[in-house]
C-alpha atoms as a PDB file:
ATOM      1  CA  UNK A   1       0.000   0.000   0.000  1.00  0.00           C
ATOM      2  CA  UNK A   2       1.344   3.686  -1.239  1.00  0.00           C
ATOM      3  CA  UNK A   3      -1.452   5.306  -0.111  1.00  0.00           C
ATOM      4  CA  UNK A   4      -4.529   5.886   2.333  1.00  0.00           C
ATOM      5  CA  UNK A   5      -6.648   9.199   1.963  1.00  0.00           C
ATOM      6  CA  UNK A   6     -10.222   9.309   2.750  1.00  0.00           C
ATOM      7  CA  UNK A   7     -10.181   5.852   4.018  1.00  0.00           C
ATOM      8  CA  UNK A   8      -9.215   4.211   0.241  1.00  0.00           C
ATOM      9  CA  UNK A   9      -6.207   2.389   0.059  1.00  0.00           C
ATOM     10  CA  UNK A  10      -3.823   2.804  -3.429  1.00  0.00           C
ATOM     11  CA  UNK A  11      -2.299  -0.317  -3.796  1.00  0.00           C
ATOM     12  CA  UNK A  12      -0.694   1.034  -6.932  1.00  0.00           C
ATOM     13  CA  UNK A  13       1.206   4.574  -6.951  1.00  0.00           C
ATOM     14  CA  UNK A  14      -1.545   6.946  -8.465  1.00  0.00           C
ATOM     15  CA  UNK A  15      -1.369   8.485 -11.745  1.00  0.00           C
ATOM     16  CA  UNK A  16      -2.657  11.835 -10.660  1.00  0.00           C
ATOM     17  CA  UNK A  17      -0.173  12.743  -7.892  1.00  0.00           C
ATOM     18  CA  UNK A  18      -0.902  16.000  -7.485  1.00  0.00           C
ATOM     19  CA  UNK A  19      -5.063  15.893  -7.107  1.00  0.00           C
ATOM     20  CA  UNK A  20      -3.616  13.180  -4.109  1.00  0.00           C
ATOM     21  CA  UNK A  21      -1.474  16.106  -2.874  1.00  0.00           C
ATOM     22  CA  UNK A  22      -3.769  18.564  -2.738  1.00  0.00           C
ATOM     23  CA  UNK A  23      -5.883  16.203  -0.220  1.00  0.00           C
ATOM     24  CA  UNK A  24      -3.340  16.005   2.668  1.00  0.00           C
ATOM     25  CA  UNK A  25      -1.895  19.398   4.245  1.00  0.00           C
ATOM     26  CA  UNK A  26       1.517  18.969   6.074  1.00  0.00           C
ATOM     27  CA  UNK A  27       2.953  21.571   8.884  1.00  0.00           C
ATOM     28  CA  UNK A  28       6.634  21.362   9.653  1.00  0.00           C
ATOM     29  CA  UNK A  29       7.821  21.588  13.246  1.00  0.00           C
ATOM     30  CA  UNK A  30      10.169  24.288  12.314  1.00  0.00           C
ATOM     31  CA  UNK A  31       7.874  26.747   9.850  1.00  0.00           C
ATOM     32  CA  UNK A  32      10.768  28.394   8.686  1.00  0.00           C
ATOM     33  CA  UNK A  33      12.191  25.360   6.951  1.00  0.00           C
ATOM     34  CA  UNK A  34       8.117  26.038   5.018  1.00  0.00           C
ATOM     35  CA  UNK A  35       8.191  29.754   4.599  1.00  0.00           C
ATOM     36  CA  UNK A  36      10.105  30.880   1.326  1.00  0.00           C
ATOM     37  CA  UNK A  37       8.682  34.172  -0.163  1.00  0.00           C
ATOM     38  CA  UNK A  38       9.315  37.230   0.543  1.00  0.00           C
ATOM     39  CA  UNK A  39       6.021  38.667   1.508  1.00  0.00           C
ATOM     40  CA  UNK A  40       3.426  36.453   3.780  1.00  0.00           C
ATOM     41  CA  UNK A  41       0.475  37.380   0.690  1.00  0.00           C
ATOM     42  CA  UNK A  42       3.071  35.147  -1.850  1.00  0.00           C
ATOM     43  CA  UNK A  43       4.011  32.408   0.390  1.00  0.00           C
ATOM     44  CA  UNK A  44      -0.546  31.699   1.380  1.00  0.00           C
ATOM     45  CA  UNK A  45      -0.744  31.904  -1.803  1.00  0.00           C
ATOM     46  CA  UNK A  46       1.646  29.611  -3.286  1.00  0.00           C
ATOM     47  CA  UNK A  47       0.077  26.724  -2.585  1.00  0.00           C
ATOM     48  CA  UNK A  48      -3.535  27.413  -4.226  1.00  0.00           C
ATOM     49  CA  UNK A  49      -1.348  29.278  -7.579  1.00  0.00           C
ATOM     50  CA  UNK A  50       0.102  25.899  -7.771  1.00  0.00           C
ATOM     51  CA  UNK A  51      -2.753  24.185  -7.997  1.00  0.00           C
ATOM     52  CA  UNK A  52      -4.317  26.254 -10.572  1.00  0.00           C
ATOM     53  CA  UNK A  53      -6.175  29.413  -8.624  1.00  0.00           C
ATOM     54  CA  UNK A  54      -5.876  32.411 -10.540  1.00  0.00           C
ATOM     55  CA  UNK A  55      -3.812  35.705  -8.869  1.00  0.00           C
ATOM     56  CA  UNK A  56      -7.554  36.891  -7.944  1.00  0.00           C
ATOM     57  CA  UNK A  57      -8.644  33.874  -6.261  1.00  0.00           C
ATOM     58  CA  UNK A  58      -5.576  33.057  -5.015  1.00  0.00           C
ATOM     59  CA  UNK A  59      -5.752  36.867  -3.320  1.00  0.00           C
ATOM     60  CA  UNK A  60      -9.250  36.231  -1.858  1.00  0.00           C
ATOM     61  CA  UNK A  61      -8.214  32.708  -0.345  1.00  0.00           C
ATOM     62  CA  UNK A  62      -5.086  34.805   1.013  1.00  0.00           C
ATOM     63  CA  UNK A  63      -7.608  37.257   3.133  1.00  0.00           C
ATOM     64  CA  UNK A  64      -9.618  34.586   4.344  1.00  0.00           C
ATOM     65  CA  UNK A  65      -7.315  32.402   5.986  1.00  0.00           C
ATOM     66  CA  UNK A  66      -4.953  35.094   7.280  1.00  0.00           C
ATOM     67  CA  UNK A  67      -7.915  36.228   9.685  1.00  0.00           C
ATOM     68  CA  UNK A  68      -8.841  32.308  10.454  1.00  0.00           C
ATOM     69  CA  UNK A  69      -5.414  32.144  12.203  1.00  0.00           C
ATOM     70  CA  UNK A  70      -5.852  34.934  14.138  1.00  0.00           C
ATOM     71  CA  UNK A  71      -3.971  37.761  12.255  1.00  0.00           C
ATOM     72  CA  UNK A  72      -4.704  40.745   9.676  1.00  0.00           C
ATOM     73  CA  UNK A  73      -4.423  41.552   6.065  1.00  0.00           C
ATOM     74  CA  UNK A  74      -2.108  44.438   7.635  1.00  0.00           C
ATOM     75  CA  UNK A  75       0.225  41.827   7.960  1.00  0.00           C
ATOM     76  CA  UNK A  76       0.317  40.602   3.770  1.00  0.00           C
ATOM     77  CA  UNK A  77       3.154  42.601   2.670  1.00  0.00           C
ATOM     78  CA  UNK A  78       5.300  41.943   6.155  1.00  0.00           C
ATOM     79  CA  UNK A  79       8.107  39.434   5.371  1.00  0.00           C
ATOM     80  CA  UNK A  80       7.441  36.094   6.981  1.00  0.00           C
ATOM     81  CA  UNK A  81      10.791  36.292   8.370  1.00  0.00           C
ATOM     82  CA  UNK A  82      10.182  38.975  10.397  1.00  0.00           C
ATOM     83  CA  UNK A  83       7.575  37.087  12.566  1.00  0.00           C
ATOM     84  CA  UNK A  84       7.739  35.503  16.040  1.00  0.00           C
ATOM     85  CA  UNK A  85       8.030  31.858  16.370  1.00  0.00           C
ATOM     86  CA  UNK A  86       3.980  31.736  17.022  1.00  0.00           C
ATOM     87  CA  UNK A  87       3.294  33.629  13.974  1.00  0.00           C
ATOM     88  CA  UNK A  88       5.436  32.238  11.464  1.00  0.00           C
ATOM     89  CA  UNK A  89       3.557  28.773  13.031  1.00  0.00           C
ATOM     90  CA  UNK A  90       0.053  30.916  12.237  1.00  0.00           C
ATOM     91  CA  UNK A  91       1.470  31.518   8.476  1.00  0.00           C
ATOM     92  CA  UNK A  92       2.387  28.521   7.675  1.00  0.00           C
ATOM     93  CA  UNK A  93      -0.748  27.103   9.328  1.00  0.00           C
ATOM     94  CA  UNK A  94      -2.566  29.246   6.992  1.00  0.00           C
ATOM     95  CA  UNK A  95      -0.323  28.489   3.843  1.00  0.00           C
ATOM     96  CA  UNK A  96      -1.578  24.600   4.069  1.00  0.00           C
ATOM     97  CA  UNK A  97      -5.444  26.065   5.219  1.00  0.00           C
ATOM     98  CA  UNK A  98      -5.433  28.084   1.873  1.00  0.00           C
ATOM     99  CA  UNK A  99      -5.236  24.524  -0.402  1.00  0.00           C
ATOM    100  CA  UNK A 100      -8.372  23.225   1.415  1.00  0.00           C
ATOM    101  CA  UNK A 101      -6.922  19.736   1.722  1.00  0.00           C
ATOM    102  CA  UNK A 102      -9.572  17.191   3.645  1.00  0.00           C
ATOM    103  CA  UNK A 103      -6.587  16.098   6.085  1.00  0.00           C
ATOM    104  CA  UNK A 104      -4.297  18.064   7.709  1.00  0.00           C
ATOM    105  CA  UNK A 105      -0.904  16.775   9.709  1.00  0.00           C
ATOM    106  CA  UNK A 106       1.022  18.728  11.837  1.00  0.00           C
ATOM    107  CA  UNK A 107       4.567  17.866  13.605  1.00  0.00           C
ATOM    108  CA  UNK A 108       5.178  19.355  16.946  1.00  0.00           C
ATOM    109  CA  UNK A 109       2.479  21.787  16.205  1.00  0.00           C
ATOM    110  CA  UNK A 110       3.184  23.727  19.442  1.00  0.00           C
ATOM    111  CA  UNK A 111       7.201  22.749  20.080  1.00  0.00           C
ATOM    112  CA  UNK A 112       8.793  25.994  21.163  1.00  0.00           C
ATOM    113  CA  UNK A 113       6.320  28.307  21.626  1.00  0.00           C
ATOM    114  CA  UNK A 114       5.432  30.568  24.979  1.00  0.00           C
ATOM    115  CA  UNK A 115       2.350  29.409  27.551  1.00  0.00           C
ATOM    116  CA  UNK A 116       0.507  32.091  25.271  1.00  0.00           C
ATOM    117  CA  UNK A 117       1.501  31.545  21.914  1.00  0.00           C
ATOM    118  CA  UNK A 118       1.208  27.898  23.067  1.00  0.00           C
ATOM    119  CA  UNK A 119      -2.640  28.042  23.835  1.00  0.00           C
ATOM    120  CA  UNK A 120      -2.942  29.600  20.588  1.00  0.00           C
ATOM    121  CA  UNK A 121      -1.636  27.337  18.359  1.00  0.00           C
ATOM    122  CA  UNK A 122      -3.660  24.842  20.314  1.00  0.00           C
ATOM    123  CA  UNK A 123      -7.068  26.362  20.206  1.00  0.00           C
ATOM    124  CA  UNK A 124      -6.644  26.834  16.501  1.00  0.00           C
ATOM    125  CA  UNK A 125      -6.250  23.486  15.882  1.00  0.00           C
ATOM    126  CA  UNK A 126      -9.080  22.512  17.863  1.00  0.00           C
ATOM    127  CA  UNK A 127     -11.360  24.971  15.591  1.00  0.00           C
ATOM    128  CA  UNK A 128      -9.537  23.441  12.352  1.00  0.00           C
ATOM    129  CA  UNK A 129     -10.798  19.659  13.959  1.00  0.00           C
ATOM    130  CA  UNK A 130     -14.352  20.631  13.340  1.00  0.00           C
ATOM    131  CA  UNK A 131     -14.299  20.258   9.980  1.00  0.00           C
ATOM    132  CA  UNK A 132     -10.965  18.520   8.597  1.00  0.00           C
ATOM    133  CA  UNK A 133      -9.447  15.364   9.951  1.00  0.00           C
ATOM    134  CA  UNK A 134      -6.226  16.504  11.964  1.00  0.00           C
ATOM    135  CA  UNK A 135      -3.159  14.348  12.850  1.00  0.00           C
ATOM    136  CA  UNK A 136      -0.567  15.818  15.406  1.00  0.00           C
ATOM    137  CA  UNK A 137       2.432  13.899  16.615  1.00  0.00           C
ATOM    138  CA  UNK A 138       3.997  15.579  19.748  1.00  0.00           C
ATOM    139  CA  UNK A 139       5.632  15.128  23.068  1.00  0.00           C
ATOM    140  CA  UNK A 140       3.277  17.651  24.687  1.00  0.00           C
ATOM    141  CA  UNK A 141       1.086  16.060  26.673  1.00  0.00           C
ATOM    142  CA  UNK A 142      -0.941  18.874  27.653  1.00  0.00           C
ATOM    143  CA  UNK A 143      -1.415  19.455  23.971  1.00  0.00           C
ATOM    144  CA  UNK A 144      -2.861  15.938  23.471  1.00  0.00           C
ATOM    145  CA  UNK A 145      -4.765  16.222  26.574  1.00  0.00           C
ATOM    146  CA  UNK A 146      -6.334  19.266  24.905  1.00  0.00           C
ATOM    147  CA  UNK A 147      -6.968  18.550  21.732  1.00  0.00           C
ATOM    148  CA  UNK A 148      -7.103  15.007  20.708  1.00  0.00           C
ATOM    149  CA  UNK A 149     -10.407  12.575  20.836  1.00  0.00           C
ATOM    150  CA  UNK A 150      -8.457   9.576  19.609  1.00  0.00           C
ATOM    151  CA  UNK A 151      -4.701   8.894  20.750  1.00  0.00           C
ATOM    152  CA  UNK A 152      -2.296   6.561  19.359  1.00  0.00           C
ATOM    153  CA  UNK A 153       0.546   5.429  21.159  1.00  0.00           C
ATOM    154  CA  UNK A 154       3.698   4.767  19.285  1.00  0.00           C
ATOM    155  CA  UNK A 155       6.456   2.933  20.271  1.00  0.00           C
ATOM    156  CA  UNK A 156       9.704   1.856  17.654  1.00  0.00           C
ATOM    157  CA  UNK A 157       7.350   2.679  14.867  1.00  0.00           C
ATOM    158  CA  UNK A 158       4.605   0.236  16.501  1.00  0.00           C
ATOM    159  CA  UNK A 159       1.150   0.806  18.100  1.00  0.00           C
ATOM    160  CA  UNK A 160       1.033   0.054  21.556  1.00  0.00           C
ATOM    161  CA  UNK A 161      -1.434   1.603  22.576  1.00  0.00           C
ATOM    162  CA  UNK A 162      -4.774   4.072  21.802  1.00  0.00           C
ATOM    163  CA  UNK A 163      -8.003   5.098  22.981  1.00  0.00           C
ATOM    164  CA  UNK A 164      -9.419   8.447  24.181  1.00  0.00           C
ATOM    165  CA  UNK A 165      -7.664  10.044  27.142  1.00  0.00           C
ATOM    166  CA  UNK A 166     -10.171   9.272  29.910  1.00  0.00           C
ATOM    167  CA  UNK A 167     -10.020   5.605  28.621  1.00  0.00           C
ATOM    168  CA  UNK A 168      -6.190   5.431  28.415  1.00  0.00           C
ATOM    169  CA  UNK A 169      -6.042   7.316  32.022  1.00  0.00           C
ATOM    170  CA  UNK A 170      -8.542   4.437  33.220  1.00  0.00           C
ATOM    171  CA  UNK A 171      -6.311   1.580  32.193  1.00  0.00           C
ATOM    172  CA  UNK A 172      -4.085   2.869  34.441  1.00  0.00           C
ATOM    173  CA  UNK A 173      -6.456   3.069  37.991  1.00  0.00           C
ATOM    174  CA  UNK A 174      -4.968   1.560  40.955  1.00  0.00           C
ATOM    175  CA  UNK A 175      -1.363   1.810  39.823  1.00  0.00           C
ATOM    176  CA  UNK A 176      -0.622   5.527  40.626  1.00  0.00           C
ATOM    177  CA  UNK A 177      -0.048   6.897  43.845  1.00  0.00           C
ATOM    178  CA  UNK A 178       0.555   9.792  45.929  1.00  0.00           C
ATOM    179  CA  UNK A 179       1.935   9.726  49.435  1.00  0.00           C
ATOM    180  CA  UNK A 180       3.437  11.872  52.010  1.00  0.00           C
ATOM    181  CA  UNK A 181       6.754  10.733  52.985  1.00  0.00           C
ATOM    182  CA  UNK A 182      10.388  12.214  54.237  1.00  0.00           C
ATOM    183  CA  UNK A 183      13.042  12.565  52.174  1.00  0.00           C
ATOM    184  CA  UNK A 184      14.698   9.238  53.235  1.00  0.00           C
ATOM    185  CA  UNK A 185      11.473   7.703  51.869  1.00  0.00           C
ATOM    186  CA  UNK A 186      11.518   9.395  48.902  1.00  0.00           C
ATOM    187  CA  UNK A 187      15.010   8.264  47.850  1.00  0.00           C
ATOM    188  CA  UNK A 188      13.971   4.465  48.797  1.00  0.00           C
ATOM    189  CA  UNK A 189      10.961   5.270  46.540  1.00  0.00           C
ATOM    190  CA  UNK A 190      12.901   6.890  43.557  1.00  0.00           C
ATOM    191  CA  UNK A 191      15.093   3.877  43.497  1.00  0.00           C
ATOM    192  CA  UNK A 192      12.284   1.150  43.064  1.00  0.00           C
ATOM    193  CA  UNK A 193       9.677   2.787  41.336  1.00  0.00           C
ATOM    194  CA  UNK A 194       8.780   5.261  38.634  1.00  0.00           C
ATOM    195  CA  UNK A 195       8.401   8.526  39.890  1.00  0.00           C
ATOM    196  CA  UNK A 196       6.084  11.307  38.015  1.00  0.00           C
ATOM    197  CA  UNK A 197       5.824  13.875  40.539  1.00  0.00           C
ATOM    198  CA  UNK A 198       7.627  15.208  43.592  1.00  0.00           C
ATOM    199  CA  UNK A 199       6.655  18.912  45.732  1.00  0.00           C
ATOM    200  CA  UNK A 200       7.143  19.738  48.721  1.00  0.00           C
ATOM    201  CA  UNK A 201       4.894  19.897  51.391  1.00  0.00           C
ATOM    202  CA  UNK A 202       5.649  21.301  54.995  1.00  0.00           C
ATOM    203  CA  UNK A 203       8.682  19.640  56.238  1.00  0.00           C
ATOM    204  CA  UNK A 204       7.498  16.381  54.172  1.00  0.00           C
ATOM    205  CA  UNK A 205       7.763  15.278  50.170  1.00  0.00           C
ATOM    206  CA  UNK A 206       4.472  14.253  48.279  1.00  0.00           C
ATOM    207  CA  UNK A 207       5.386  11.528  45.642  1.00  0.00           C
ATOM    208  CA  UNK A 208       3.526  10.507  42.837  1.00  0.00           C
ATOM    209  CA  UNK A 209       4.755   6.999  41.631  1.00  0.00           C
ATOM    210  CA  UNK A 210       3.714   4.238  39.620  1.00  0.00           C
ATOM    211  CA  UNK A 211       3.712   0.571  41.519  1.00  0.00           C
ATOM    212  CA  UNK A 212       1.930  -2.649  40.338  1.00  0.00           C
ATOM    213  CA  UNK A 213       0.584  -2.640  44.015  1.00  0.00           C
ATOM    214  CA  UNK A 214      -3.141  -2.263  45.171  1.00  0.00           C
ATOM    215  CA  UNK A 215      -3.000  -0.004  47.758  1.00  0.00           C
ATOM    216  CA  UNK A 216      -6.600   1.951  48.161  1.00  0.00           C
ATOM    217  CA  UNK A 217      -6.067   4.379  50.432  1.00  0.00           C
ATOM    218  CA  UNK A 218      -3.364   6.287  48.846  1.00  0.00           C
ATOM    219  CA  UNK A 219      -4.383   5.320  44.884  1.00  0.00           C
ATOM    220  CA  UNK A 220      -5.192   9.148  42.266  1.00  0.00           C
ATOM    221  CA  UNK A 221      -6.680   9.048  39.515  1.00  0.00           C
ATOM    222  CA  UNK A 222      -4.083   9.000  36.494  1.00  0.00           C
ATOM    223  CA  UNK A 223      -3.443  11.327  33.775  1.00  0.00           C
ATOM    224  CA  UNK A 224      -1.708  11.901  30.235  1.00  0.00           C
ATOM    225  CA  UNK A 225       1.675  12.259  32.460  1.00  0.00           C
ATOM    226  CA  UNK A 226       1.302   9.118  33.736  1.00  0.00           C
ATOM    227  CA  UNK A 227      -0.121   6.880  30.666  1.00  0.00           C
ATOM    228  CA  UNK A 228       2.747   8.560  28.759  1.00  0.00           C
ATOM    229  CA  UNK A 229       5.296   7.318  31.527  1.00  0.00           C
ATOM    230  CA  UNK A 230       4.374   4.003  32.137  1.00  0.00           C
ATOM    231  CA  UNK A 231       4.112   3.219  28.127  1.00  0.00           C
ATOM    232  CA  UNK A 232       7.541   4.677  27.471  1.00  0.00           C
ATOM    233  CA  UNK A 233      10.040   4.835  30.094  1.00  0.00           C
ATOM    234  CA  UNK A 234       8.843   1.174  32.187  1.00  0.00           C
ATOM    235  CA  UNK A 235      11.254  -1.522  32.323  1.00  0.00           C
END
């Protein structure tokens, strides 16, 4: 298999390469490895010229999707090089948004970025999920946490794991825990265990840890933090 867009698998390469292009919508980590012209009006635009949009409907996609990432038209004849990190992510957002392609996949949408910026990026991808299928790999759990209905878990190029977040948090009930304990505990605990949390607390430590134990009094609830730890770094 070559292929799989909108569910149908090419078991042949296809002859019409670019229509397939045209379907899936790819956002580098880095944007500025993406951005190339040398006004943000030419580089939207590219994508939708190369696909056959005249230089007036190429100019009206520009001015739509440059205010559905959260920016201006002031901003058209700015160079994209002149841009924050979280804008230049915005532009080339918009560059892949302005080809209309049904699937959209984004690397480390959100790698880099400031707590602001960072929310940004995030909530615009949620909006772009309402209508398009979205794929994001990242190491951002909070982002996942977020935005994601359906989570894969990959591991040396294999699934090993998916589900929704509350179900993935679920599988792990009864094997995270938090306790109060001194800091002699603590390094006992650190050297059997995996560890996901430590703050301090008075003149104690609480510990959040991960133990194949069933201990009900001091079992939590488990999160992305913890699924993400226990697939990944366990022994």
């Amino acid at each position: 298999i070559f292929y799989t867009v909108n569910f149908q698998n090419e078991t042949e390469k296809p002859k019409n390469l670019k229509a397939l292009r045209k379907q899936v919508g790819l956002v580098f980590q880095f944007p500025e490895y993406q951005l190339f012209e040398e006004t943000i009006a030419k580089d939207i635009a590219f994508g939708p010229k190369n696909f056959g949009a005249s230089e007036e409907e190429a100019l009206e996609v520009v001015k739509k999707v440059i205010k559905v990432v959260g920016l201006d038209e002031s901003y058209l004849e700015r160079s994209p090089f002149d841009l924050s990190g979280g804008q230049k992510r915005r532009i080339a957002i918009a560059g892949i948004l302005a080809m209309d392609p049904g699937v959209l996949v984004l690397d480390e949408p959100t790698a880099g970025l400031d707590p602001k910026e960072r929310i940004r990026i995030r909530n615009l991808i949620s909006e772009m999920a309402l209508g398009k299928i979205v794929l994001i790999a990242t190491h951002i759990v909070s982002d996942v946490e977020y935005i994601s209905k359906e989570i894969l878990l990959l591991k040396h190029g294999e699934i090993i794991g998916s589900g929704n977040p509350e179900s993935l948090e679920k599988e792990l009930y009864g094997i995270v825990y938090e306790k109060k304990v001194t800091v002699e505990q603590l390094k006992e605990i650190q050297d059997k265990y995996l560890v996901a949390g430590i703050r301090e607390e008075g003149n104690q430590v609480v510990v959040r840890y991960l133990d194949s134990k069933s201990d009900e009094e001091t079992t939590v609830w488990p999160t992305l933090d913890d699924v993400y730890l226990y697939h990944f770094y366990k022994e």
